[in-house]
Each structure stands twice: as C-alpha cells, then as structure tokens.
Protein backbone atom coordinates (compact mmCIF):
# COMPACT_ATOMS: atom_id res chain seq x y z
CA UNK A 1 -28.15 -17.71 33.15
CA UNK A 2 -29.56 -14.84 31.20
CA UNK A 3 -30.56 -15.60 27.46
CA UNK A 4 -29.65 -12.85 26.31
CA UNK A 5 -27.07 -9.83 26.99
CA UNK A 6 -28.36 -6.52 25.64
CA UNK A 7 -24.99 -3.89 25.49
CA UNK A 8 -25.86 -0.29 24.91
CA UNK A 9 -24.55 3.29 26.04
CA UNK A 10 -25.44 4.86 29.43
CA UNK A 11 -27.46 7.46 27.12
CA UNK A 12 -29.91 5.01 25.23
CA UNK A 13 -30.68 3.25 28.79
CA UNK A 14 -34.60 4.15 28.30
CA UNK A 15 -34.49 2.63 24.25
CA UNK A 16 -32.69 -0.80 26.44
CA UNK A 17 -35.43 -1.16 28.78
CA UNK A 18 -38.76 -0.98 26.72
CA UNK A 19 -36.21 -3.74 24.61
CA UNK A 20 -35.33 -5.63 27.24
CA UNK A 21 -39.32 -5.81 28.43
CA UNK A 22 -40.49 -6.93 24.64
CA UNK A 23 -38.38 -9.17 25.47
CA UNK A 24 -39.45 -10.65 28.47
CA UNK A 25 -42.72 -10.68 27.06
CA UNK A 26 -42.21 -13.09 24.55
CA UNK A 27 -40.25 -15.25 27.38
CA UNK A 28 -36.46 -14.79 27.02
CA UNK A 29 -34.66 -13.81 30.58
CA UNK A 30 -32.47 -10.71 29.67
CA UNK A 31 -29.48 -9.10 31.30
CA UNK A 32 -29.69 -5.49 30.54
CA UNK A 33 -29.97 -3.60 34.26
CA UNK A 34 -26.18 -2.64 34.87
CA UNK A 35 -27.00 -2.27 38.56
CA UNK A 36 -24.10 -3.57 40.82
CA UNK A 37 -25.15 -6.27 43.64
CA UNK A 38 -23.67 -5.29 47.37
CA UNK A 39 -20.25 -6.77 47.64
CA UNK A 40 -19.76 -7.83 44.28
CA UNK A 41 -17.52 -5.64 41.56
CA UNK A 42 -18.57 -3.67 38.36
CA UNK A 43 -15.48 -6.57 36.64
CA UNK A 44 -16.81 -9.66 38.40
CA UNK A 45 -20.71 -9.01 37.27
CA UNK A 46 -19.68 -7.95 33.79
CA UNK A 47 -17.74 -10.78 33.16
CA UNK A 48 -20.04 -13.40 34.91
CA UNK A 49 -23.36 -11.62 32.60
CA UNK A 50 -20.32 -12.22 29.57
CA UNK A 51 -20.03 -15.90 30.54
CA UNK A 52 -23.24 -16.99 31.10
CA UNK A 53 -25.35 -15.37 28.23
CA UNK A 54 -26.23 -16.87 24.93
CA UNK A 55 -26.34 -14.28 22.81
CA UNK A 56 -25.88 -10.37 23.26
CA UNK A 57 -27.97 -7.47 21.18
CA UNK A 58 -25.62 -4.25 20.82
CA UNK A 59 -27.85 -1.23 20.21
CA UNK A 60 -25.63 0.80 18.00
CA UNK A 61 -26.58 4.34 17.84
CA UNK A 62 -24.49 7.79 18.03
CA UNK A 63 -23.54 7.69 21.50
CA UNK A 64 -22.59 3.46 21.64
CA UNK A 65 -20.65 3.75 18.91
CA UNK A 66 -18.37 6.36 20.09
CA UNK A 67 -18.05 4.39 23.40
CA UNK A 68 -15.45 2.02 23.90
CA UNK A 69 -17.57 0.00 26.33
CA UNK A 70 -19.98 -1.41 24.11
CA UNK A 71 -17.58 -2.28 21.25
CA UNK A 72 -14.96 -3.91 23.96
CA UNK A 73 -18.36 -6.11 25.18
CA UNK A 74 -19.63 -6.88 21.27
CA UNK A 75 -15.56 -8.07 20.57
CA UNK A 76 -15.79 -9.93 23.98
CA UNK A 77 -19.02 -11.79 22.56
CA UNK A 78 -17.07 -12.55 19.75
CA UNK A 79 -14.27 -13.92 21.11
CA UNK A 80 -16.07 -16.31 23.42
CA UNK A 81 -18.03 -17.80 20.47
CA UNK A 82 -21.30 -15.93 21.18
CA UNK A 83 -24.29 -15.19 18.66
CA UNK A 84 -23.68 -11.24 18.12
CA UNK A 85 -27.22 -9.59 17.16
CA UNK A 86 -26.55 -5.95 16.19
CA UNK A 87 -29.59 -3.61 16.21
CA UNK A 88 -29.79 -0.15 14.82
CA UNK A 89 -31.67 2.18 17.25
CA UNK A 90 -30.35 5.54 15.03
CA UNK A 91 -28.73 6.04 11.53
CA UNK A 92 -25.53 5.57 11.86
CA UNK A 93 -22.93 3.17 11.09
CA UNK A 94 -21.60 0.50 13.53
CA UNK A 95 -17.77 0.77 14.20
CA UNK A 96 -15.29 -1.03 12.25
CA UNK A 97 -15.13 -4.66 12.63
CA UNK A 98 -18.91 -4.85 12.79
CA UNK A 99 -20.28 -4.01 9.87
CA UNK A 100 -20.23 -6.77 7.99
CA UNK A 101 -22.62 -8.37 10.94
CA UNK A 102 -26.33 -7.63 9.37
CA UNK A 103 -27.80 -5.56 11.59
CA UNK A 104 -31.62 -5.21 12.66
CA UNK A 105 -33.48 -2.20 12.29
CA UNK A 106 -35.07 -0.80 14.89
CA UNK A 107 -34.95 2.71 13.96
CA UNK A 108 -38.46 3.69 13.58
CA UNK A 109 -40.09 0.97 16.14
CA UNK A 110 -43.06 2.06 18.42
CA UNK A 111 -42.68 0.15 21.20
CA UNK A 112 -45.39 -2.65 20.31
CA UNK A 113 -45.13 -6.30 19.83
CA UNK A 114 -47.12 -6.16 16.72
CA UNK A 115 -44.76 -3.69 14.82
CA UNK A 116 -43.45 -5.34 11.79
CA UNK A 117 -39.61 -4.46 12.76
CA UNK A 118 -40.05 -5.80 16.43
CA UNK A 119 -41.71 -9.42 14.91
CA UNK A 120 -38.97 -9.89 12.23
CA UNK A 121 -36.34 -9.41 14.93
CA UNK A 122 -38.15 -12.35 17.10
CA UNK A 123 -38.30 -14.53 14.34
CA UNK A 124 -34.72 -13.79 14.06
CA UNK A 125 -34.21 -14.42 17.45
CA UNK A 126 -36.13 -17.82 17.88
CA UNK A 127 -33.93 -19.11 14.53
CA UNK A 128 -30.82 -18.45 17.21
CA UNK A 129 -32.13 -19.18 20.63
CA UNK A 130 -34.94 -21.62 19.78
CA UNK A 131 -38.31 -21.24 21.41
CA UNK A 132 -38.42 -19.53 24.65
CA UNK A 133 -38.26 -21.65 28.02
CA UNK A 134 -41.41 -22.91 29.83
CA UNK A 135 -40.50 -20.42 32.76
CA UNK A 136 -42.28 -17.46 31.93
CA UNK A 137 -45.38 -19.27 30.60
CA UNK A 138 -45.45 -21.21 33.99
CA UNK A 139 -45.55 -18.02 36.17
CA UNK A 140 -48.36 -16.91 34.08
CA UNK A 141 -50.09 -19.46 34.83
CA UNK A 142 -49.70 -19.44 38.72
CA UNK A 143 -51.00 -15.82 38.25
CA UNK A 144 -53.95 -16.58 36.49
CA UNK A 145 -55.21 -19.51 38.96
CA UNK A 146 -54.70 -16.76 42.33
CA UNK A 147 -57.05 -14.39 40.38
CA UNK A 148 -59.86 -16.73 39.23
CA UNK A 149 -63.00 -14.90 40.44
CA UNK A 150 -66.46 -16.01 40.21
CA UNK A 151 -68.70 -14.31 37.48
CA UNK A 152 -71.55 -12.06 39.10
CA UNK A 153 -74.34 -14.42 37.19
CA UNK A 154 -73.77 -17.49 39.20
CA UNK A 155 -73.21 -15.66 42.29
CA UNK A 156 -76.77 -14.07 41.60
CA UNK A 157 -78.34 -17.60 40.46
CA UNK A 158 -77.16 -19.06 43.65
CA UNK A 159 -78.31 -16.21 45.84
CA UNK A 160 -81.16 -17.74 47.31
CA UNK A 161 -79.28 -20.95 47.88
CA UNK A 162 -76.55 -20.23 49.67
CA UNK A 163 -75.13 -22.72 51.76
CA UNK A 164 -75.75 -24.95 48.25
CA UNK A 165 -73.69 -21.90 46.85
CA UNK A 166 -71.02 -21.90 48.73
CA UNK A 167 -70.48 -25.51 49.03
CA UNK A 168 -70.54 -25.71 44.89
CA UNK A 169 -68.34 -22.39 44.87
CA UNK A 170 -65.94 -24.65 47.47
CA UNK A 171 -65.92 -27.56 45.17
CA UNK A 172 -65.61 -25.51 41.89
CA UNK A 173 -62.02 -23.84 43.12
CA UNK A 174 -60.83 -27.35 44.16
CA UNK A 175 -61.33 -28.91 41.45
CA UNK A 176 -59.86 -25.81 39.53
CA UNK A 177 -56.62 -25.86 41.85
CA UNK A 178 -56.63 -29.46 41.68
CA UNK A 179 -56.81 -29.37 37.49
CA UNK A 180 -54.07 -26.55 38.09
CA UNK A 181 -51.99 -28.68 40.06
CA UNK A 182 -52.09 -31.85 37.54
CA UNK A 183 -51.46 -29.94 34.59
CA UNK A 184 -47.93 -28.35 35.91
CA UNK A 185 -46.31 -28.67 39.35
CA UNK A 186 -45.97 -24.57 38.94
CA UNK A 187 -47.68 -24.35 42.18
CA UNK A 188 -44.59 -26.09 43.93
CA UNK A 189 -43.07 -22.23 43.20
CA UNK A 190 -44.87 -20.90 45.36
CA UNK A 191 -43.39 -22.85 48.69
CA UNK A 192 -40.92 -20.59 50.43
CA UNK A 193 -37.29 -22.38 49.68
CA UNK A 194 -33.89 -21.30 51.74
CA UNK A 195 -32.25 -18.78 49.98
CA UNK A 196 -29.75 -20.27 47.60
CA UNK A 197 -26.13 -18.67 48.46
CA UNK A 198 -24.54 -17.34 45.40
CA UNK A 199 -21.20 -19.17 44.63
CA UNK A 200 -20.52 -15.85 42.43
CA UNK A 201 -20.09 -14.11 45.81
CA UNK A 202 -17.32 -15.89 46.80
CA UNK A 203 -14.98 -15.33 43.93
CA UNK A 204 -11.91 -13.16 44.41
CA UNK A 205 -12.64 -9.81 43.16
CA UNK A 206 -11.32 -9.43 38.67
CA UNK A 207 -8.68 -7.33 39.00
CA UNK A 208 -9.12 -3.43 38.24
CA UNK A 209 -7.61 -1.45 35.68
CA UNK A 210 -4.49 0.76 37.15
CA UNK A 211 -2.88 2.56 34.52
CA UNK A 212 -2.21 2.86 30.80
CA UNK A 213 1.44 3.11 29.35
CA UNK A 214 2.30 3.75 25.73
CA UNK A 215 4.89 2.09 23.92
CA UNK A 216 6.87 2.74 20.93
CA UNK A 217 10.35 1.17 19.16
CA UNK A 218 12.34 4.58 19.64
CA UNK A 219 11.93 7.66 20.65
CA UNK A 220 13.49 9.53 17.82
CA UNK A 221 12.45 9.54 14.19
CA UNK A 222 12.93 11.93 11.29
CA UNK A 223 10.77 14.54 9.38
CA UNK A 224 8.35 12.42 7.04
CA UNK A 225 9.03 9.24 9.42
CA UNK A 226 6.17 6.81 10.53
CA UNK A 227 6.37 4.95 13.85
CA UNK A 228 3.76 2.79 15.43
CA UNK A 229 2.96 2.79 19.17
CA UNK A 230 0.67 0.52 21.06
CA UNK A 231 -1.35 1.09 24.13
CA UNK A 232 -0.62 -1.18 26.98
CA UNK A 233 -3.10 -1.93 30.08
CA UNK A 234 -2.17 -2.57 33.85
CA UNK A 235 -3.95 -4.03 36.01
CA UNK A 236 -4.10 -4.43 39.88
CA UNK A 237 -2.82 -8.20 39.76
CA UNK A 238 0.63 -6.93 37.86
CA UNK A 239 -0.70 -8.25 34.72
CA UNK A 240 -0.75 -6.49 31.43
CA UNK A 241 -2.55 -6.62 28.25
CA UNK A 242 -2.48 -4.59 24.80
CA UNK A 243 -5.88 -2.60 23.96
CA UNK A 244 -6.07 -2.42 20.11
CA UNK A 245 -9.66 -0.49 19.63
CA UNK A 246 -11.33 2.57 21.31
CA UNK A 247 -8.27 4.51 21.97
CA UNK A 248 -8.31 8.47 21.44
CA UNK A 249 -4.61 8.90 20.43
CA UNK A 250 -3.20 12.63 20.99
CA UNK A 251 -0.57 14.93 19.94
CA UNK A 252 1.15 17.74 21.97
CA UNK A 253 2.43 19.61 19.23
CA UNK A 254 0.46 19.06 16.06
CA UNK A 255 3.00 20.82 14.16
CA UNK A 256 6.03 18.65 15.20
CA UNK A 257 3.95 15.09 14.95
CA UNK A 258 0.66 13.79 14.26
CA UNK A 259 -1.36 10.62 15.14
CA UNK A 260 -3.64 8.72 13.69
CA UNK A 261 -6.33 6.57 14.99
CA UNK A 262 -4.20 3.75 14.40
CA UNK A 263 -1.63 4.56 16.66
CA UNK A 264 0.92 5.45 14.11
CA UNK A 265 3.11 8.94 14.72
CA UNK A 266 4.33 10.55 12.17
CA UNK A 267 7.10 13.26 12.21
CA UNK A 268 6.80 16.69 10.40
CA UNK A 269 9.46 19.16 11.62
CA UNK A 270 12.17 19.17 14.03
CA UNK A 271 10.89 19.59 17.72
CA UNK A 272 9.42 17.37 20.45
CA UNK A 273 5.83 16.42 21.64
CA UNK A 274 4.02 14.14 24.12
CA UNK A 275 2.07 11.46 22.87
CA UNK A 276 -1.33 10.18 24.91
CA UNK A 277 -3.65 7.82 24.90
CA UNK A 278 -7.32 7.78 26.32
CA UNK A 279 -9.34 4.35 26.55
CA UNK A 280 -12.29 3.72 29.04
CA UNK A 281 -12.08 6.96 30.43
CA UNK A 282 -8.43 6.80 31.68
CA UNK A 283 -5.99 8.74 29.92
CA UNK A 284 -2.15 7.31 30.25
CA UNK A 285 0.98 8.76 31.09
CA UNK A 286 3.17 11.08 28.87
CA UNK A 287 5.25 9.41 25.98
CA UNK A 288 7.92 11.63 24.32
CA UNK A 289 9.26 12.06 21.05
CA UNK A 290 11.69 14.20 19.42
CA UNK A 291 12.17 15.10 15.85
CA UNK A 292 15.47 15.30 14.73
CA UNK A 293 16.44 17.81 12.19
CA UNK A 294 17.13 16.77 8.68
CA UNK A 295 21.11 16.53 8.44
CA UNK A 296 22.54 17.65 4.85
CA UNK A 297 23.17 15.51 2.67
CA UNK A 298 27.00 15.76 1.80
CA UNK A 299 28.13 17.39 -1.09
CA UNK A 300 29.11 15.27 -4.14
CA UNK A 301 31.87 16.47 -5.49
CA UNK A 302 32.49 16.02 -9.23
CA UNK A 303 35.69 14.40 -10.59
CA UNK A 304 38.20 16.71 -12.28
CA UNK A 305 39.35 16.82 -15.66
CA UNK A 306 43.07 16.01 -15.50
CA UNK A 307 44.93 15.12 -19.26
CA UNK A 308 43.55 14.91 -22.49
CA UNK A 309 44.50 12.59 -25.47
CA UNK A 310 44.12 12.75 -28.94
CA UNK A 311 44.46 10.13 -31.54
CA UNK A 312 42.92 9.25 -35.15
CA UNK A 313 42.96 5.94 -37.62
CA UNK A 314 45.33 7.72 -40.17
CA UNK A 315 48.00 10.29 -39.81
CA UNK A 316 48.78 10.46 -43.73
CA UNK A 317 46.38 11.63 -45.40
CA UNK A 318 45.43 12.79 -49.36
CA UNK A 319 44.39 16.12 -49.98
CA UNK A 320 40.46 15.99 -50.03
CA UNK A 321 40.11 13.43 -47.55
CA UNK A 322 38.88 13.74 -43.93
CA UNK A 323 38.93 11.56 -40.57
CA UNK A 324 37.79 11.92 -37.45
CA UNK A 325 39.74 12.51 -34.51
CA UNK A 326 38.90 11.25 -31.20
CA UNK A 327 39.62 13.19 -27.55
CA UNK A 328 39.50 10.99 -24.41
CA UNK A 329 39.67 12.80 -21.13
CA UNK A 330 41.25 11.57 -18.13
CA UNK A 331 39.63 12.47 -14.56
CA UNK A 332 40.55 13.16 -10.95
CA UNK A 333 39.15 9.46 -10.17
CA UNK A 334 40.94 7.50 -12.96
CA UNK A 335 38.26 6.87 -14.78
CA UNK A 336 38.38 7.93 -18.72
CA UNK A 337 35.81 8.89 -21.29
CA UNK A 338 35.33 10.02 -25.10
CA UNK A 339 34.73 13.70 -25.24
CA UNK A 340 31.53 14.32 -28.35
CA UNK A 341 31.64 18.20 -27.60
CA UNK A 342 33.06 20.71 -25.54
CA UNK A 343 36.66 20.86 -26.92
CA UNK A 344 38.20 23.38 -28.97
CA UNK A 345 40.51 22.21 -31.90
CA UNK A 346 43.34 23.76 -33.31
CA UNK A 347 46.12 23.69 -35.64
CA UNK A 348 49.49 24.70 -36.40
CA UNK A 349 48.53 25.62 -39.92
CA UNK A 350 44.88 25.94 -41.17
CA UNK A 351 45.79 26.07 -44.99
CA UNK A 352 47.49 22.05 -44.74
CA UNK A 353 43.81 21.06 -42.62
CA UNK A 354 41.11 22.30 -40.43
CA UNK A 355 39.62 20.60 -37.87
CA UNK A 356 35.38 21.36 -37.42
CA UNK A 357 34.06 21.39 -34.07
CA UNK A 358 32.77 17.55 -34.06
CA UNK A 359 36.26 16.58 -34.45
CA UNK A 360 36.71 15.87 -37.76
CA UNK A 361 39.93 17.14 -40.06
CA UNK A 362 40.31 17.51 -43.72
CA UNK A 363 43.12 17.73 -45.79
CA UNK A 364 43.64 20.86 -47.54
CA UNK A 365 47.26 21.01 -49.02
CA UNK A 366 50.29 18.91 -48.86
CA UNK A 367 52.43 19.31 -45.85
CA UNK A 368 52.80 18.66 -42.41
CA UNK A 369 50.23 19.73 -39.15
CA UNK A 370 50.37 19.29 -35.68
CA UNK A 371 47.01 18.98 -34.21
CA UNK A 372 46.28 19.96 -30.25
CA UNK A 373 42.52 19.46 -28.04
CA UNK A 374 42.34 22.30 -25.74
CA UNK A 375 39.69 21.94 -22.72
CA UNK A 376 39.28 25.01 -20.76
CA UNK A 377 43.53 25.78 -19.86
CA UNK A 378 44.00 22.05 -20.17
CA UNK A 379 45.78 20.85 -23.92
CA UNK A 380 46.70 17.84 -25.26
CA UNK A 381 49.73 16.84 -26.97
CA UNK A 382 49.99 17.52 -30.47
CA UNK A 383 48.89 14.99 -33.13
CA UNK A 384 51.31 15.09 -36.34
CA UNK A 385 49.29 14.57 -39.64
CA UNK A 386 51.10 14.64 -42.95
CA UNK A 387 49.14 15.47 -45.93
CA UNK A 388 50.28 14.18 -49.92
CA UNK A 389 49.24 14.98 -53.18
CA UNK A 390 47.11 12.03 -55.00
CA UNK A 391 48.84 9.45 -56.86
CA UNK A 392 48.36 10.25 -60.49
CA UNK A 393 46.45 8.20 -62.35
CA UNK A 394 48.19 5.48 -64.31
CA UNK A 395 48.47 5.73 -68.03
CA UNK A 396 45.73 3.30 -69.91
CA UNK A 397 47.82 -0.51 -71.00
CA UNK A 398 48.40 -1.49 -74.45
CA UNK A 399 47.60 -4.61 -75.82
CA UNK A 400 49.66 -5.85 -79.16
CA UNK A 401 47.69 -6.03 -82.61
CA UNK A 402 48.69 -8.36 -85.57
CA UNK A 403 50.73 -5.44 -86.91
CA UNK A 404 52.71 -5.71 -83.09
CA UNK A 405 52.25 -1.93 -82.81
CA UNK A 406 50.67 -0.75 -79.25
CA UNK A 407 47.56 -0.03 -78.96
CA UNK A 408 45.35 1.36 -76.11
CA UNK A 409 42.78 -0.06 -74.02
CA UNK A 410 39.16 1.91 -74.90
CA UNK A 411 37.08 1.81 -72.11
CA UNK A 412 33.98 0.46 -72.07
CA UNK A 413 31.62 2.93 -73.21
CA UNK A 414 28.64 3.47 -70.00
CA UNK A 415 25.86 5.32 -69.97
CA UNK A 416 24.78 8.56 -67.73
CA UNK A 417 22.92 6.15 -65.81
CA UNK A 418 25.59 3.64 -64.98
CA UNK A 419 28.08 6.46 -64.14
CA UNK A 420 25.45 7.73 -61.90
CA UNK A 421 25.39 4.48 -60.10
CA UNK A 422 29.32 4.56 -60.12
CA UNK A 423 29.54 7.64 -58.29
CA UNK A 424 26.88 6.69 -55.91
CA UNK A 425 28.89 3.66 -54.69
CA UNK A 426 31.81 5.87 -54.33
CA UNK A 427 29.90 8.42 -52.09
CA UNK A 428 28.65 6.19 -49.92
CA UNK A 429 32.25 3.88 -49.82
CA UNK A 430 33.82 7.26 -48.31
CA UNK A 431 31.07 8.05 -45.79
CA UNK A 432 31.86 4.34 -44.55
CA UNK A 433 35.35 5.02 -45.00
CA UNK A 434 35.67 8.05 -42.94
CA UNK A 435 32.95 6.14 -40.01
CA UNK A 436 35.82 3.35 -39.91
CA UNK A 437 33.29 0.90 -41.58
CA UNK A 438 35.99 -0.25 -44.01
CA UNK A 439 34.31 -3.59 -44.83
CA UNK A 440 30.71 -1.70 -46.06
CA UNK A 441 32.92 0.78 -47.95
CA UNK A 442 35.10 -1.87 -49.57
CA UNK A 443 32.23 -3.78 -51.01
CA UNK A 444 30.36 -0.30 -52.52
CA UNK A 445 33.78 -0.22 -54.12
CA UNK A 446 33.61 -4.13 -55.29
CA UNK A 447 29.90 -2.99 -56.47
CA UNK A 448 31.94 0.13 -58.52
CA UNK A 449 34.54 -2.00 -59.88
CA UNK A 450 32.16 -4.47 -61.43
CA UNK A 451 30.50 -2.01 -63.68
CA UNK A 452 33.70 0.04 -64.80
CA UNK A 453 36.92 -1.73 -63.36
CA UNK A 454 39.15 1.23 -65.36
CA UNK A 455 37.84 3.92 -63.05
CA UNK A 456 40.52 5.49 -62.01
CA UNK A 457 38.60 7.19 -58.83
CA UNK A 458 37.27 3.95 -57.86
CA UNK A 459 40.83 2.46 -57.78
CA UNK A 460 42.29 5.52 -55.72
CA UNK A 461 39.56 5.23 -53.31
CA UNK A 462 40.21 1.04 -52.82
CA UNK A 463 43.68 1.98 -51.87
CA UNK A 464 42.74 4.71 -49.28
CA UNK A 465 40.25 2.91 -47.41
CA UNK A 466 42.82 -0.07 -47.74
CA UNK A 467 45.67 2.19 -46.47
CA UNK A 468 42.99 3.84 -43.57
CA UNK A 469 42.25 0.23 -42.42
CA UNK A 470 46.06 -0.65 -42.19
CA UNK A 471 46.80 2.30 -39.90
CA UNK A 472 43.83 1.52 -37.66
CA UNK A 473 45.96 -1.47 -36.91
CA UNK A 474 49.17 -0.42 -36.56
CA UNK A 475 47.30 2.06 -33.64
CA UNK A 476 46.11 -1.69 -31.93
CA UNK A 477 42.52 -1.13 -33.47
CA UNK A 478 40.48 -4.34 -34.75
CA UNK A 479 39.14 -2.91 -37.60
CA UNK A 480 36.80 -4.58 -40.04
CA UNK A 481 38.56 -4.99 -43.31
C-alpha cells in the first residue's frame, strides 16, 4: 500500500518525480510512476493505486487542470473518504469544486529539502499521515553496515602486526554485525524469500470505456428555449454511468444553438444542429436538435361597437340648469361600458339646450328637445327633455297688526358678508346637484336656509335638487337623498 497517491498531467511528469523523491526521502512510499505492469490493465492499476492509498497530492497547474484525468482521480479521492492535498506547481486556479481545499504552494520550490515551502508541506503532511514508517529508516541502515570500511589510521597502526590486525579487524566487524543484528532484525531482509504472487493479478480485468451517448428530454425546442442534456458512459460490461465534469460540450451550428459548459442548449433561430460531447479523449456520437420556428401569435380581434344608449337623472328641466347625460355602449361580445369621450352629441334644437362634448346639457329656453349620441354611423335613440320657465317667486306673507290690517314680512336685514356666505352654499349645492350628490347639496342648502330662510333662490334650488333626486328614482337609481 502506497502512502501516498500523487495525480498530475502527463506534461508536469518531471515536477512529479523530483516530488515524489522528496518524498521518499523523508520515508513515505509514493505511487506516482503510471507505468503499466505486464498483464495487468491501465483500469485495474488505477483503481487498485485509488484503493489502497492514504492520501493523494494533485499538482494543479495549466495543463492538470484542463485535464479531465486528474480532476476525475482528485473527485475519486473524495468520494472514497481520502485526505485530498492540493499543491500549486503554477499560478493558476484549481477547477471548480476544489477551490475551497487550501492548497500548498509549491510554485517557486528549488528542489531541496531545506526550502521553506517543501518543510511546511511535510509538516503538513506528518499532521495527516503521522510519522513516516520504520521501513525506509531500516534499509538505511542495512546499507550503512555493508559499507563500514576501516579508517586508513588503524590499518597503518596495525601494519606491522598483522596477523594481530587482522584477527582484531575480524573481531571488530563481528561484533559490529552482531550489534547490527540486535538492534533490528533488518538483516533478515536480506535472505532471498519466494516471490510473493500478486492476488491483484488474478482479478478480472475493470471494464473499459466503449462509447459516450448524449441525452436530452426532446429533441425540439423553441427560439430563446433552454434544455439540459447529460453525458452518459458505456462500458464493456453493458453498464452505464453519467459523467458530470470534464466534458467539452459542442455545437454544430452556433447560430441555430449554443452550449454551455453545463450541458445546457439553448435555441436561437430556426434550424438544426448536432450536439457532442468530448470526455477522456473520446468524443460521442451525434445528438440532433431542431429549432422550430416561432408560430404567430393569433390575432386578437377587438369587440365591436354594436348599440348605444342614452339616459340622464332628469328629463324636465328649468331654464339655467344643467345635467349630465350618460352614453353606454353595447359590444360585439355582450359586454357594456360608459363611454367618457369619443361621442358626438346633438340636438333637435340648440336654442331649447346644448349638449358640450363631456356630456353635459343645459337648459336654454322653454320647450321640448330630443337628444341623440352618435358614434362613428352608429346613433342612439333620442332622449326627450322638456325645459320650463322657473316658478315665480311667491309673494312675501302678512302677518295681522292690532289695527287687523296686513302687513308684510321684512326680511331680516344681512350683511354683504352673510349674503356672500349664502351664495357660496348655493354654488356649491348645484355643483353637488348636477354630480348626483343630492345629500351634500341638500345640506349646503340646510346651511343657506339657516342664515336667511326667505331666500327665494335658496328655496327654488331645495325643490330642484329635491325634484332631480325623485327622477333618479323613478329611472331605478338609488340615489342619496
């Protein structure tokens, strides 16, 4: 089992091995040589190195992270629970979905163990993985006891006395080997053992990548229409499997519909284009799409003015007053509504009343009128309004005296100001009068009354809006009076 698993791009192969040798050096075993073993499959060793690690270093630099083989190993990592240590060999930024990992930096590292980059990234490493194993300091040690040599000096001082020499040489490397040998049974290594078969060999081959197929809800979307397609994988056992990242999506005809990098196509024009998909260096078959042209939307045709009607709250009127008439149109549809413009009024004779353009008529002269809403060659049938002379004002009452001979009433003398005020509740009575606000004009009137109740114009003007509210009943109105 390999400590750790160091994914990189084919290009930065020279940056993995002076990594993968630091290293070693410290004592970690590393899996970085992407060599393929006699009878064994590029799947099978991948996935075994995958299994077995305990953490993996992704060197992220221009070329990994435009490959989709080092991102689908750094997800694979991730899925299975593995520590993920990401390491910047360039200036760039790792693809999406790792870059919220803090990454190391590696960017401007010599090669030396002593660089300050390369010892933080140890002490990084032995927080994750722990010290390293016994194993490499072991084999050191077997190497330094075959090269023990004696120093020159002794073999000088004992020059004249050799068979003394050599038997004290001969004693010196047993006790040495024998030291050696009590300290750590490393020595046992170095016994030839029967090769160990490789129960890795006799797994059934991962099965192989075949083909890639793209996949989409329809095959037929409108101008401005998004639709998302997904990538599937099939493999050599008949098994298949989405791919979600590292896929190069492509359009036929960019001017018909576009791709993103998400997968989602989106229509522009009517017309047709083949969608692909590359992913590990296999690009998958042909997907098609049409465009369909935009259809017209149907035309809205407006209802038609068929009848008009006329009608008002009075149809006797005093000379000098005015009322509004109303025109409701009838349509095509059967629906109805109050025309505010757009209609021409007329009359059968202007000098008895005239009509403005807002619809409202004033009486002019005594008589009768017939009043007709024209819209267009469309006219209405005639509204009769008669039109009387005021009633004239009663004579002032009498009261006895003590000599029984009639006398009349005086009215009450009022000043400029109070006759002022008078007028101004009359004013505004007939503007609510001629609104069909009876109820506010009938209590400017009360307000009238109460300072001069003789007026003889606040009297007439009681009985009109009295008479105007009547006749807004008789039509089936609910005035408010």
């Amino acid at each position: 089992m390999a400590d750790i698993f160091i994914s990189y791009a084919n290009e930065d192969r020279e940056a993995a091995a002076r990594l993968a040798e630091l290293l070693e050096s410290v004592g970690w075993s590393v899996w970085w040589d992407r060599r393929i073993p006699a009878g064994r499959t590029w799947r099978s060793v991948l996935e075994d190195a995958l299994k077995d690690m305990r953490c993996m270093i992704a060197l992220w630099s221009h070329h990994s992270v435009e490959s989709p083989w080092v991102a689908e190993e750094a997800e694979e990592a991730r899925r299975m629970g593995k520590t993920l240590v990401p390491i910047l060999i360039q200036r760039v930024e790792p693809p999406i979905g790792f870059r919220a990992i803090q990454a190391a930096d590696l960017v401007a590292w010599n090669g030396s163990i002593d660089d300050p980059a390369a010892k933080l990234l140890i002490a990084d490493l032995k927080s994750v993985l722990g010290e390293p194993s016994a194993r490499s300091t072991e084999r050191k040690n077997v190497v330094e006891v075959r090269e023990i040599k004696l120093q020159p000096s002794l073999f000088l001082r004992l020059k004249g006395h050799w068979p003394k020499a050599a038997l004290t040489s001969v004693a010196i490397v047993a006790v040495l080997v024998g030291w050696q040998k009590w300290k750590s049974p490393v020595s046992e290594t170095l016994v030839p053992r029967a090769p160990i078969e490789d129960d890795a060999m006799k797994k059934t081959p991962a099965p192989s990548l075949v083909g890639l197929v793209v996949s989409g809800e329809r095959r037929e979307i409108e101008p401005s229409e998004t639709l998302q397609l997904a990538l599937i994988a099939n493999y050599s056992d008949g098994k298949q499997n989405s791919i979600n990242e590292g896929i190069e999506w492509a359009s036929s005809n960019s001017n018909v519909a576009i791709i993103n990098e998400q997968g989602e196509v989106k229509g522009l024009r009517p017309g047709s284009a083949s969608i692909t998909a590359r992913s590990g260096g296999i690009v998958s078959s042909t997907w098609s799409l049409s465009v369909k042209p935009v259809e017209p939307a149907p035309a809205v045709t407006a209802p038609k003015l068929v009848g008009l009607n006329i009608s008002s709250s009075r149809n006797e009127l005093f000379t000098k007053e005015k009322v509004s008439i109303r025109a409701m149109g009838r349509y095509s549809d059967n629906t109805e509504k109050y025309f505010s413009n757009e209609i021409d009024w007329e009359t059968s004779d202007r000098t008895i009343a005239s009509v403005s353009a807002r619809g409202q008529l004033e009486a002019l002269r005594p008589g009768k009128v017939k009043v007709v809403a024209r819209s267009g060659e469309l006219r209405s049938t005639p509204l009769t309004v008669i039109v009387k002379e005021p009633q004239a004002r009663a004579q002032p009452q009498t009261m006895p005296t003590k000599t029984s001979e009639p006398q009349a009433i005086t009215p009450p003398l009022l000043s400029e100001q109070s006759k002022a005020r008078i007028s101004a509740f009359i004013n505004r009575a007939k503007n609510y009068r001629e609104q069909g606000n009876y109820a506010a004009a009938l209590t400017e009137l009360e307000k009238a009354k109460a300072m001069d109740a003789l007026n003889e114009d606040v009297r007439s003007e009681i009985e009109q809006t009295r008479r105007a509210c009547n006749a807004e009943k008789v039509l089936g109105n609910k005035p408010n009076c």
